[in-house]
Protein backbone atom coordinates (compact mmCIF):
# COMPACT_ATOMS: atom_id res chain seq x y z
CA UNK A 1 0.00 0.00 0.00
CA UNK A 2 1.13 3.31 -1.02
CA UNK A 3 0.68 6.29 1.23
CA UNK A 4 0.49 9.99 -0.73
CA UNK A 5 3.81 11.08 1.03
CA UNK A 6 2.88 15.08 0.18
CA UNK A 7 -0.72 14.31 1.55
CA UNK A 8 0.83 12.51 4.81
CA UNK A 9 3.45 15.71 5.63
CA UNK A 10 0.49 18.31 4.42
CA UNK A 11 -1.59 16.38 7.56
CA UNK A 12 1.77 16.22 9.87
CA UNK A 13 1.89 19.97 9.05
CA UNK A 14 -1.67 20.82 9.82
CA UNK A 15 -1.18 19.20 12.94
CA UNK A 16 1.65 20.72 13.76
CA UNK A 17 3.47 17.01 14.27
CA UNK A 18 7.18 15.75 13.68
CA UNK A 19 7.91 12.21 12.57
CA UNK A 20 9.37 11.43 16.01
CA UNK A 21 6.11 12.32 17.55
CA UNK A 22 4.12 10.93 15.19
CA UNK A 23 5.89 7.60 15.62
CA UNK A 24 4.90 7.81 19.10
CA UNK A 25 1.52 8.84 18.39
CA UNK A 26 1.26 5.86 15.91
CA UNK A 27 3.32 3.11 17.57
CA UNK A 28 5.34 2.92 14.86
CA UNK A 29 9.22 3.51 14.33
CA UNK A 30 10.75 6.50 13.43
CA UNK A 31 12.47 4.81 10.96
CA UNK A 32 8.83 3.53 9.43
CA UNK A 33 7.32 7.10 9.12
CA UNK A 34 10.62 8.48 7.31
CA UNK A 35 10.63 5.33 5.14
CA UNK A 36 7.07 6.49 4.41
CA UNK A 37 7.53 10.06 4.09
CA UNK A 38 10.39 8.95 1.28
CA UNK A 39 8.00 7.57 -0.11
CA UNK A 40 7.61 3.47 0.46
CA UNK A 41 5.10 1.06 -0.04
CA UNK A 42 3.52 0.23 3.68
CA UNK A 43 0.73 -2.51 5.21
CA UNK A 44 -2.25 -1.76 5.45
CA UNK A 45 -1.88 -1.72 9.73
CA UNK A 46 0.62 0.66 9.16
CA UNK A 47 -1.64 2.79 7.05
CA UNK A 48 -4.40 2.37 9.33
CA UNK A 49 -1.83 3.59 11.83
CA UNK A 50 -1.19 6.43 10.92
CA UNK A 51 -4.45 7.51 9.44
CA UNK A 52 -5.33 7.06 13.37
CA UNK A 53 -2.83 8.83 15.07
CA UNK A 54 -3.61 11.50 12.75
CA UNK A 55 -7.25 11.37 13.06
CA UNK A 56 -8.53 10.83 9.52
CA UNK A 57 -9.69 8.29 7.65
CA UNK A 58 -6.92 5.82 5.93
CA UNK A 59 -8.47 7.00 2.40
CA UNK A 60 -7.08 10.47 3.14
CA UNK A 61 -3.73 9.37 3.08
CA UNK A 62 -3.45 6.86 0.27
CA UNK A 63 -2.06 7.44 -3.10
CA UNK A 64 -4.21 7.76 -5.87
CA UNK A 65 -3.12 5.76 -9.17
């Protein structure tokens, strides 16, 4: 699964989050979110994630093809 890596840092932005604390938020590894954010394929639990700790639905964040 392919998260929209402009769409993800326009919602980190919005809520004024870093990818350290969004790892927290999300349970995830910092490592994850910047592999992300570079733009790599995730699961679907780590898109579902994220779309939590950010409070939006996982749709918001994928890439559209």
């Amino acid at each position: 699964m392919r998260v929209d890596r402009y769409k993800l840092l326009v919602k980190m932005a919005q809520k004024d989050l870093t990818t350290i604390r969004l790892a927290e938020l999300a349970g995830l590894s910092r490592m994850t979110i910047s592999s992300i954010r570079s733009g790599k394929t995730c699961s679907i639990q780590t898109a579902n994630k994220l779309a939590r700790a950010l409070n939006v639905d996982v749709t918001e964040l994928l890439k559209e093809d």
